[in-house]
Every structure is written in C-alpha cells, then in structure tokens.
N, C-alpha and C. Protein backbone atom coordinates (compact mmCIF):
# COMPACT_ATOMS: atom_id res chain seq x y z
N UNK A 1 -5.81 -11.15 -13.06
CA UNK A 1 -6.27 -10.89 -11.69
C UNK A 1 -6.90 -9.50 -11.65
N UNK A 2 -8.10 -9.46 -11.24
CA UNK A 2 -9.00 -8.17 -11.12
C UNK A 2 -8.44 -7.47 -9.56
N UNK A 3 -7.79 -6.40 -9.68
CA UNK A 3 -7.20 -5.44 -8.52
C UNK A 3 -7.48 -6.23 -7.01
N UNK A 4 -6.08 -7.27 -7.49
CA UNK A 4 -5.84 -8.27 -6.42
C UNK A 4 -4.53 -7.36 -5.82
N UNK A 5 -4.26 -7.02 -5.17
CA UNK A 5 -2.99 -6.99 -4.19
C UNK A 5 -1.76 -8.35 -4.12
N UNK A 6 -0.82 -8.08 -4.28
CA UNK A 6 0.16 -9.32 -3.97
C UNK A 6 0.26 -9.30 -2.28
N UNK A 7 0.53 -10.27 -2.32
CA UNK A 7 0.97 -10.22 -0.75
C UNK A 7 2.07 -9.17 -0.35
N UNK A 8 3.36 -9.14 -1.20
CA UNK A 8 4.00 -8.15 -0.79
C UNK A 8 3.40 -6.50 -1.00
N UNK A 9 2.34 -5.81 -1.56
CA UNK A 9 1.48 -4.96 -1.30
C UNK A 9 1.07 -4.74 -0.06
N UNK A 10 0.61 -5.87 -0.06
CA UNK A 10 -0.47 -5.61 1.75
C UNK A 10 0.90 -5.76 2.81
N UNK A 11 1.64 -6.36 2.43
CA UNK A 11 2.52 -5.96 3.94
C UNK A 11 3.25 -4.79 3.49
N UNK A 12 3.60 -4.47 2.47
CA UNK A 12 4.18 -3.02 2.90
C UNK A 12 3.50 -2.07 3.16
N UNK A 13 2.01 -2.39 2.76
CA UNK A 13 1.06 -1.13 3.62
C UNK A 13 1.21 -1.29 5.11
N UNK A 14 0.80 -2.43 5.52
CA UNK A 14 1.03 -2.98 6.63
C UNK A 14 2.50 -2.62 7.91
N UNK A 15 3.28 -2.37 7.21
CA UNK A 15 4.84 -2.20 7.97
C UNK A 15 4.50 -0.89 7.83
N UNK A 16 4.45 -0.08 6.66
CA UNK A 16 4.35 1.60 6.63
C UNK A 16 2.93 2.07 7.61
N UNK A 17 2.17 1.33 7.93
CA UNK A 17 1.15 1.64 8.75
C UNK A 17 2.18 1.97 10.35
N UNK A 18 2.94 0.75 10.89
CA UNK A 18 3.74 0.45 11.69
C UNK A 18 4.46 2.06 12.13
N UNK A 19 5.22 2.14 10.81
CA UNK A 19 6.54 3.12 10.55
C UNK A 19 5.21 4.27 11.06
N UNK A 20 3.95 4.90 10.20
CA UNK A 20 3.22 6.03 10.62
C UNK A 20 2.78 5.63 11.77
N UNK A 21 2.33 4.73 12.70
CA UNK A 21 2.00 5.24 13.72
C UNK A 21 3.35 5.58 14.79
N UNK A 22 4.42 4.86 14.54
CA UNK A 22 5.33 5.13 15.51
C UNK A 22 6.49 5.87 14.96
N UNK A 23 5.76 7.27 14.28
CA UNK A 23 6.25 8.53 13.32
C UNK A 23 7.14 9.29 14.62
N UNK A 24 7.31 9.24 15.91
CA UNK A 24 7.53 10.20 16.58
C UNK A 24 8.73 9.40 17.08
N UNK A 25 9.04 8.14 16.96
CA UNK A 25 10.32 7.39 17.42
C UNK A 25 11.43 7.44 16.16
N UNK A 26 12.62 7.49 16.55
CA UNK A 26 13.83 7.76 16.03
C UNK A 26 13.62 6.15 14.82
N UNK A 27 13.47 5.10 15.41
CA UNK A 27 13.33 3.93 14.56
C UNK A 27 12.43 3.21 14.94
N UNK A 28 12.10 2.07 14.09
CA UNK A 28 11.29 0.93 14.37
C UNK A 28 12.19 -0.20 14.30
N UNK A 29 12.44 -1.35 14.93
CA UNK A 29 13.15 -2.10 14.89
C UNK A 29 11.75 -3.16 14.25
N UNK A 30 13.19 -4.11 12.66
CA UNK A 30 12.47 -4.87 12.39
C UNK A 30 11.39 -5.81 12.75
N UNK A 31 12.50 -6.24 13.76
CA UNK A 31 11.24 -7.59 14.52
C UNK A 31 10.55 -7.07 15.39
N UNK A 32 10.14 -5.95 15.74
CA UNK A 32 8.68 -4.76 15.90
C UNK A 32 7.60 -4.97 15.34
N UNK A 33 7.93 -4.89 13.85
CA UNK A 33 7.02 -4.72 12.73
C UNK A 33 6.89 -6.44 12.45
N UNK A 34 7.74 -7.08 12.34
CA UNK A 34 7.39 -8.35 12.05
C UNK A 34 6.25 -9.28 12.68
N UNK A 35 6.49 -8.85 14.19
CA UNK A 35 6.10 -9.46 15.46
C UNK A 35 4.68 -8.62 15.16
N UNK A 36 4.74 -7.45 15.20
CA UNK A 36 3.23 -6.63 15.17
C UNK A 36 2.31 -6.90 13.88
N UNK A 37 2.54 -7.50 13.09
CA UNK A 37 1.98 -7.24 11.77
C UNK A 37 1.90 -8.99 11.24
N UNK A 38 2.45 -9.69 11.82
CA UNK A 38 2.69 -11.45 11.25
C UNK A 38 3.58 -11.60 9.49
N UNK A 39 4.05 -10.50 9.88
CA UNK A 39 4.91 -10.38 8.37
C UNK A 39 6.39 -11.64 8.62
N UNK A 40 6.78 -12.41 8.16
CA UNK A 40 7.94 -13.36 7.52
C UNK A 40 9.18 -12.17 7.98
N UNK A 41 10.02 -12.32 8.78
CA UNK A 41 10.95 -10.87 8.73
C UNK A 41 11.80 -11.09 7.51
N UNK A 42 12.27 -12.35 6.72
CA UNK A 42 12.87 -12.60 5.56
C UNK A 42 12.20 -11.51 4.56
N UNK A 43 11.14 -11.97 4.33
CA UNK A 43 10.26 -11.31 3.12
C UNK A 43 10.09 -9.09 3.62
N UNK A 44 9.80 -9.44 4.85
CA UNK A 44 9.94 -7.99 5.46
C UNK A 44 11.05 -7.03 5.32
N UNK A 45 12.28 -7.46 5.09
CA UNK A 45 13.86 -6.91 5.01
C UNK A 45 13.66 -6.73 3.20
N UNK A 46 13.28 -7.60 2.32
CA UNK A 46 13.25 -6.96 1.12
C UNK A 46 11.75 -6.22 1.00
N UNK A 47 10.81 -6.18 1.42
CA UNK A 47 9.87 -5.28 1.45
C UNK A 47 10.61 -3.56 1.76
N UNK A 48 11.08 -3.82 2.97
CA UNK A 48 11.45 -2.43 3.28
C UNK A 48 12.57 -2.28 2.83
N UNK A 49 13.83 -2.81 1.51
CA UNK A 49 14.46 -2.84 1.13
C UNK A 49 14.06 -1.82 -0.52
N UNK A 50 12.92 -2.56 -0.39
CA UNK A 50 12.09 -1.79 -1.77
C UNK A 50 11.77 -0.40 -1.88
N UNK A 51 11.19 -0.71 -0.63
CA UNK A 51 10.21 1.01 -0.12
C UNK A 51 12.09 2.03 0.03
N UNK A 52 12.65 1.45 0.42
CA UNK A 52 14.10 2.39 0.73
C UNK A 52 14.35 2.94 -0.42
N UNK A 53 14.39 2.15 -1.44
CA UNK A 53 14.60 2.27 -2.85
C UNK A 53 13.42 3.17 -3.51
N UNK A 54 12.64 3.14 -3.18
CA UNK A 54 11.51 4.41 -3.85
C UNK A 54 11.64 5.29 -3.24
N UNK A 55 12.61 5.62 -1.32
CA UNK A 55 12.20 6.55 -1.22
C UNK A 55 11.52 6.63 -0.10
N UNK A 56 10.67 6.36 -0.05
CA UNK A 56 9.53 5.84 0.91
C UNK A 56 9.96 6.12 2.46
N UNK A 57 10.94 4.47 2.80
CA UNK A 57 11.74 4.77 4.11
C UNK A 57 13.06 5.27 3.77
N UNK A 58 13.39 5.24 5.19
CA UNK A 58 14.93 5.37 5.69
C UNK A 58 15.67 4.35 6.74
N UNK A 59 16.64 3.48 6.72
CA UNK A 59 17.11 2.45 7.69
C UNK A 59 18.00 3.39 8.30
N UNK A 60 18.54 2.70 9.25
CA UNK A 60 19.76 2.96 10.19
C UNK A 60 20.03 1.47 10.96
N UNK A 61 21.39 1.51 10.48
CA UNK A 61 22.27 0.25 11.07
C UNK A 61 22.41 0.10 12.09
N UNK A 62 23.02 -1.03 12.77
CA UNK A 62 23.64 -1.30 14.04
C UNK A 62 22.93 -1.80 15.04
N UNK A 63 22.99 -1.72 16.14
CA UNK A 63 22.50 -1.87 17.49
C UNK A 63 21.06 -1.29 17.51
N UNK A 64 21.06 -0.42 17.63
CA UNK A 64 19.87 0.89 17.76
C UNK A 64 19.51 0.93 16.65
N UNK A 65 19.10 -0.05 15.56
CA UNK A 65 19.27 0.40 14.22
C UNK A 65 17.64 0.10 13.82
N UNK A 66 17.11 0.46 12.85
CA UNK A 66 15.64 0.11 12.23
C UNK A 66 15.24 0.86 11.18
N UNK A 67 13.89 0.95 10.97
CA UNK A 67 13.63 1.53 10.20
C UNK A 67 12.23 3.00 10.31
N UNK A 68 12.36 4.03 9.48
CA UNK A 68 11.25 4.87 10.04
C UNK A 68 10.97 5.41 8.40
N UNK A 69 10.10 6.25 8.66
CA UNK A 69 9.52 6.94 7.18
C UNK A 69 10.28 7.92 6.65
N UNK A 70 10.87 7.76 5.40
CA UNK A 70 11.84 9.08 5.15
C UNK A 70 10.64 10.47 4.99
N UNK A 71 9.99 10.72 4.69
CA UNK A 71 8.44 11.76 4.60
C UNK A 71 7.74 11.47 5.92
N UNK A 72 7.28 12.90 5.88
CA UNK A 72 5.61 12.77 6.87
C UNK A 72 5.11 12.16 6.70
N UNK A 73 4.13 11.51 7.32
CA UNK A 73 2.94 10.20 6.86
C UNK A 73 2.40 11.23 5.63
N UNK A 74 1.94 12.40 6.13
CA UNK A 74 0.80 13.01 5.35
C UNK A 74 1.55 13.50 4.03
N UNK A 75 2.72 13.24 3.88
CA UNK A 75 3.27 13.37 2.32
C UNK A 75 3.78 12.06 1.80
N UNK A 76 3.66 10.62 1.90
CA UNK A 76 3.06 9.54 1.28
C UNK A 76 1.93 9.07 1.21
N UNK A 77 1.82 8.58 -0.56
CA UNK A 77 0.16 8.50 -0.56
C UNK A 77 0.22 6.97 -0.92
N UNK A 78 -1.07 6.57 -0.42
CA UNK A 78 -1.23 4.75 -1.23
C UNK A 78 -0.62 4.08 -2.59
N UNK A 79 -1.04 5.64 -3.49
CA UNK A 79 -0.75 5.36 -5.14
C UNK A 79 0.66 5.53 -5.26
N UNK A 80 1.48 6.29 -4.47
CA UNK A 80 3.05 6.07 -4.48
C UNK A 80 3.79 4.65 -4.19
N UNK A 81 3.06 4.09 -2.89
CA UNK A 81 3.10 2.81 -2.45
C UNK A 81 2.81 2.10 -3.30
N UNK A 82 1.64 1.82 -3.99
CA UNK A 82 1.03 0.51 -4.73
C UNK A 82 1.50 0.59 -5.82
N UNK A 83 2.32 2.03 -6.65
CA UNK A 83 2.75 1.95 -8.04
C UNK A 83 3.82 1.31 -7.99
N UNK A 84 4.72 1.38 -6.89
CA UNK A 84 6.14 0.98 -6.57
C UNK A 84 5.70 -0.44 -6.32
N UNK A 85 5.30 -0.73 -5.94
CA UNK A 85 4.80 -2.22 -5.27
C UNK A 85 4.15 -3.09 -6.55
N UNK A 86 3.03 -2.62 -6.75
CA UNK A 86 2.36 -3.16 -7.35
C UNK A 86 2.25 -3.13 -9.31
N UNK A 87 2.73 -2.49 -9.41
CA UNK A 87 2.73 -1.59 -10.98
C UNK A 87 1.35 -0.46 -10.87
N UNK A 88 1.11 -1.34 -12.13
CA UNK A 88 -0.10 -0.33 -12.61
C UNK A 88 -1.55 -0.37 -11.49
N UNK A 89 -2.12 0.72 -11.44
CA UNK A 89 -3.20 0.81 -10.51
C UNK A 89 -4.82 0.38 -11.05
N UNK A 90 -4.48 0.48 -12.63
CA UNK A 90 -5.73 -0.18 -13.25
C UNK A 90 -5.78 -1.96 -13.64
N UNK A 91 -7.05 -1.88 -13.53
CA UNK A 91 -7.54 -3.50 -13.33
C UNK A 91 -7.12 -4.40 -14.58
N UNK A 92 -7.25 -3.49 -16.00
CA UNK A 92 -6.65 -4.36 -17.02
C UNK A 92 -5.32 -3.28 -17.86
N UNK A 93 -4.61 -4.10 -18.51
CA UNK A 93 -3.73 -3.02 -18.58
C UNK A 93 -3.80 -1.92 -20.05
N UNK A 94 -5.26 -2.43 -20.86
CA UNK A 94 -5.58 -1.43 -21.70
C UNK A 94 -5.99 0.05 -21.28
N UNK A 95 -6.40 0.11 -20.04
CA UNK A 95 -6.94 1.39 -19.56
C UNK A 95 -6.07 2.32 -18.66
N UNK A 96 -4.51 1.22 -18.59
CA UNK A 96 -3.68 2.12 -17.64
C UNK A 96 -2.34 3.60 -18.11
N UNK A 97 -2.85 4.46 -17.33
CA UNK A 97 -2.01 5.40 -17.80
C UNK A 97 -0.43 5.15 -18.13
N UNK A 98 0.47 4.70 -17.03
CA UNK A 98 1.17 4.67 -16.70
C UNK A 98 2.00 3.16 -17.24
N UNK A 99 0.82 2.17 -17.50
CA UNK A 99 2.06 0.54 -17.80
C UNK A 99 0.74 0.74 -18.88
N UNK A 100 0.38 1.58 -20.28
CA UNK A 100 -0.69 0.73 -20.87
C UNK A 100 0.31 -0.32 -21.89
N UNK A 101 -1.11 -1.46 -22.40
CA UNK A 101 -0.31 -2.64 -22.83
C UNK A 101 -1.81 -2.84 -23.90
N UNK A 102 -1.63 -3.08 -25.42
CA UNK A 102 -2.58 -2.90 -25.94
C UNK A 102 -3.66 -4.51 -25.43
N UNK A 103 -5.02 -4.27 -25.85
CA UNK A 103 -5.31 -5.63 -25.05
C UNK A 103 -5.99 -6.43 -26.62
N UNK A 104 -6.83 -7.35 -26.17
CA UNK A 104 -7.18 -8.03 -27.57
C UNK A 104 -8.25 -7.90 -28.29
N UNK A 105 -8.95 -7.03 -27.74
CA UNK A 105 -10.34 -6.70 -28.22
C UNK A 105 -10.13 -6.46 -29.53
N UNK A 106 -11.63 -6.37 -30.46
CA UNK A 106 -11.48 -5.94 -32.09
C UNK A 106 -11.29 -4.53 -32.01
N UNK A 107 -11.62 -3.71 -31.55
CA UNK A 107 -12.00 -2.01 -31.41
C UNK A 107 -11.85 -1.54 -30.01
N UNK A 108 -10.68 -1.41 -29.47
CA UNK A 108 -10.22 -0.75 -27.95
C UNK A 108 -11.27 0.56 -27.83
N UNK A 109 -11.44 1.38 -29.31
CA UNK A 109 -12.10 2.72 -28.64
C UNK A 109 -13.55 2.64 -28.46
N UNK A 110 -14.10 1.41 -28.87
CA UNK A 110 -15.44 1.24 -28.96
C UNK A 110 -15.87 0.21 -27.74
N UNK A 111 -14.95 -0.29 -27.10
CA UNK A 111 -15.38 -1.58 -26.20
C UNK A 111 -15.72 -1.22 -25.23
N UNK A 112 -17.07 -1.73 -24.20
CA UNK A 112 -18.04 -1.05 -23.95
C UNK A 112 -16.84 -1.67 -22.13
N UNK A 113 -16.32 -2.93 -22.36
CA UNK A 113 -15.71 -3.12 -20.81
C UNK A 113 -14.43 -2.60 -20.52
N UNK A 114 -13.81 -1.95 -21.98
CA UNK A 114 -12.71 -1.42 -21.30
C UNK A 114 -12.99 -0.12 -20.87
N UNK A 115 -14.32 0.91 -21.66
CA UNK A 115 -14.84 1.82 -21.04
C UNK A 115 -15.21 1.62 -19.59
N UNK A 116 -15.78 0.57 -18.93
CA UNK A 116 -16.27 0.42 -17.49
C UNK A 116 -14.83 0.59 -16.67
N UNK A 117 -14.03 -0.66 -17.32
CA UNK A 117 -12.76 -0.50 -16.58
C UNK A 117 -11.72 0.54 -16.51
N UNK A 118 -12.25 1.66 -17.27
CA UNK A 118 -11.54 3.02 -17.14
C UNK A 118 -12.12 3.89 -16.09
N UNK A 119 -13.36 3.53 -15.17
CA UNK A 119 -14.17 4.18 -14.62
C UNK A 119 -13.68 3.69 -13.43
N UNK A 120 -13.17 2.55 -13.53
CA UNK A 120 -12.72 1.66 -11.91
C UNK A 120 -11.40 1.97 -11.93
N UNK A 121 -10.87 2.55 -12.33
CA UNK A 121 -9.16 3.19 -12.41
C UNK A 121 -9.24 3.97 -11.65
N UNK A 122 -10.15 5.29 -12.66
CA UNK A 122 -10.07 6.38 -12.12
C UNK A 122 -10.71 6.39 -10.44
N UNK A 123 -12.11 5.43 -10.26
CA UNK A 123 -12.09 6.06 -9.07
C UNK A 123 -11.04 5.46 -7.78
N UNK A 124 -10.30 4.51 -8.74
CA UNK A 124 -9.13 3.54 -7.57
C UNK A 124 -8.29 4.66 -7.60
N UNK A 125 -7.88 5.22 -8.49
CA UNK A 125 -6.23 6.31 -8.57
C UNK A 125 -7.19 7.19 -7.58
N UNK A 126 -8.27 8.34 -8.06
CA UNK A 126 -8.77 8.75 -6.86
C UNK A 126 -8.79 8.82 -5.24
N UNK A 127 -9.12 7.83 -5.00
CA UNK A 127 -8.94 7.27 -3.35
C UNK A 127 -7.90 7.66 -3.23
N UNK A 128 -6.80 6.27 -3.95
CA UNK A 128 -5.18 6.03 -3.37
C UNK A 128 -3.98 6.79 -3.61
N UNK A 129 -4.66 8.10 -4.26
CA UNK A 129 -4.19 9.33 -4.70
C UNK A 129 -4.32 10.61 -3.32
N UNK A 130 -5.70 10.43 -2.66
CA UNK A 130 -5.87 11.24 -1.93
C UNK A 130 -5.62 10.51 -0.64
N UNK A 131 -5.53 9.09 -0.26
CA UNK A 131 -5.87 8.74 0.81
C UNK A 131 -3.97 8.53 1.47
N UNK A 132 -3.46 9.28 2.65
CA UNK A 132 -1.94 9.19 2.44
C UNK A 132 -1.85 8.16 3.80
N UNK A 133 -0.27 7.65 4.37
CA UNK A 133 -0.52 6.95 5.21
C UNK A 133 -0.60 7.53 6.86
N UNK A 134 -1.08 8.63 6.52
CA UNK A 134 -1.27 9.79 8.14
C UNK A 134 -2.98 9.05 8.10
N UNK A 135 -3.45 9.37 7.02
CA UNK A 135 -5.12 9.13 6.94
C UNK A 135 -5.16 7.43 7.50
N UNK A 136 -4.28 6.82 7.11
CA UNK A 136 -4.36 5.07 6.85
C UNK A 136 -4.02 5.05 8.66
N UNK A 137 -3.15 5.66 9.48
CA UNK A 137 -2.81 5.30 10.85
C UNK A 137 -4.21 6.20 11.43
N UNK A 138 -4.70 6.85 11.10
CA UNK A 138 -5.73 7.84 11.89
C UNK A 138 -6.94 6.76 11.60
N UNK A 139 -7.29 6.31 11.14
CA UNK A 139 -8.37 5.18 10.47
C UNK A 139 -7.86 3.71 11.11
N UNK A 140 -6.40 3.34 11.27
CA UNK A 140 -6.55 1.91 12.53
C UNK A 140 -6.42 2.55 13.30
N UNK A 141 -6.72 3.24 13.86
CA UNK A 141 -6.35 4.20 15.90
C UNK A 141 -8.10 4.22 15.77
N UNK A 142 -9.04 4.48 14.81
CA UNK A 142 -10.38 5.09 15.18
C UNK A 142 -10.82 3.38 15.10
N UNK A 143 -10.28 2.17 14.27
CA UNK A 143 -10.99 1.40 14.59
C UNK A 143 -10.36 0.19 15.82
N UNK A 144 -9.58 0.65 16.06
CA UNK A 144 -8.89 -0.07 17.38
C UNK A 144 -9.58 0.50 18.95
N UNK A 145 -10.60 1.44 18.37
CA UNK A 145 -10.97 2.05 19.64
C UNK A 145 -12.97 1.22 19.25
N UNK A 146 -13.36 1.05 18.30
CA UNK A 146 -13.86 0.52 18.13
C UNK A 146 -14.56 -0.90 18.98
N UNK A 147 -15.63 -1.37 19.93
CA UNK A 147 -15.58 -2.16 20.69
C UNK A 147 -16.31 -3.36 19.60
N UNK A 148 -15.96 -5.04 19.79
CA UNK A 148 -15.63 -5.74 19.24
C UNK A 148 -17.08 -6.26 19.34
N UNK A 149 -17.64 -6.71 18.41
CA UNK A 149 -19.19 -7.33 18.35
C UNK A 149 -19.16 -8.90 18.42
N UNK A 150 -19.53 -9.40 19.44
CA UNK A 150 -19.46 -10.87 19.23
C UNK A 150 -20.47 -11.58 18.15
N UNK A 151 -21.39 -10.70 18.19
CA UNK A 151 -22.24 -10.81 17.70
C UNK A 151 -22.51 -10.59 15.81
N UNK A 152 -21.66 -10.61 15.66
CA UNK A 152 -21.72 -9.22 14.09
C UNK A 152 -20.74 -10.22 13.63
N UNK A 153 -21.27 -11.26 12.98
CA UNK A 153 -20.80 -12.47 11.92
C UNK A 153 -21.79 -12.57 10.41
N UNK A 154 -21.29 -12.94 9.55
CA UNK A 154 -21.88 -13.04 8.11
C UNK A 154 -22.10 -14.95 7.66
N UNK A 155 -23.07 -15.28 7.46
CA UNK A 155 -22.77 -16.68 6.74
C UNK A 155 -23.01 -16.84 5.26
C-alpha cells in the first residue's frame, strides 16, 4: 500500500482534532467525539486507549470522566501520531529510517525508485514533522468558516 492511512490513523487524527479544539475544557466525553466525528465508540475506546499509551492523551474516570490532550496541541506533531499509529512514515520500507526492512531489488544503492521513494519520505516526515495538532484545529476552524460551493463538483 502506497502511504495509505488505516482507518484507525484517520480517526485518531480525527478524535485528537476533537481533544485540540476543545483544549480549554477539563474533558471530552467519549460519545462527544464519537457522535462528532462518526467514529464506532468500540473502535474509538481502543484508539484513545493507544494514544494514552504513547502519551498523547490523558483519561479521567467516572461520571465527569473523558478524555483531553496530555500536551499543548502545539507540542504534538502528526509524525508522533502516525509513527505510533501507523509505523513507518515512508512509502516502502527500504527507504525508512526508523522500521527499514531490506527490499528485493538487485542493487538497493543504485535503484533509481527507491531513490524517488526516499524523496517522498522526506518531504512526508517534513510536513508531519512540522505540521502539529494546534496547526491541524486552526486549519478546520479556517475551513468551517469557509462558505460551501454548490457549485464546485469534479466528474
């Protein structure tokens, strides 16, 4: 799979989008995020079960209980998220820093596509290196203000 996202990727961006915009409330209650986002709350409880485990969030039990961001938005970044989530951030796993895995080519140092695909790493780690989830809630608030084109379809 060429830098496909799993589903559980996109919803934990998705819930941590949730958690940063509603950074100023004590918690988020699950079925908040479930209800706001069309996330499975089954699959949602080990999503944010995960992220707890990296770190990421923080729960609180009980009544009043949910979940919020253990960090500032602006000190989690995408590539913290998607490494935990996802593994490796490169497209094949000869070019990845972090999970490399030798691949099958005759000559790895000479192959002209694992050279390309070292170029699509770097500028993916790039982005999801710099882009944190303060930037990711400031970017759906600018396009939620955005007015809706009835008109502006692709065939």
């Amino acid at each position: 799979v060429f830098m496909k996202f799993s589903v559980g990727g996109e919803y934990a961006l998705r819930a941590l989008l949730v958690l940063g915009l509603n950074y100023d409330q004590p918690v988020v209650r699950i079925q908040a995020i479930s209800e706001q986002q069309n996330i499975p709350k089954r699959f949602l409880e080990q999503i944010l079960n995960d992220l707890k485990s990296a770190g990421v969030v923080q729960s609180r039990r009980g009544v009043a209980g949910g979940y919020r961001l253990a960090r500032r938005p602006e000190e989690i970044t995408l590539a913290t998220v998607i490494r935990h989530i996802e593994g490796a951030l490169a497209p094949v796993s000869c070019v990845s820093e972090r999970f490399y895995e030798k691949c099958s080519c005759p000559d790895e140092s000479r192959c002209a596509i694992r050279s390309i695909m070292k170029e699509v790493r770097e500028a993916v780690v790039k982005i999801a290196e710099r882009i944190t989830i303060a930037e990711l809630c400031e970017r759906s608030r600018h396009l939620q203000q955005e007015p809706v084109n009835p008109f502006d379809f692709t065939i």
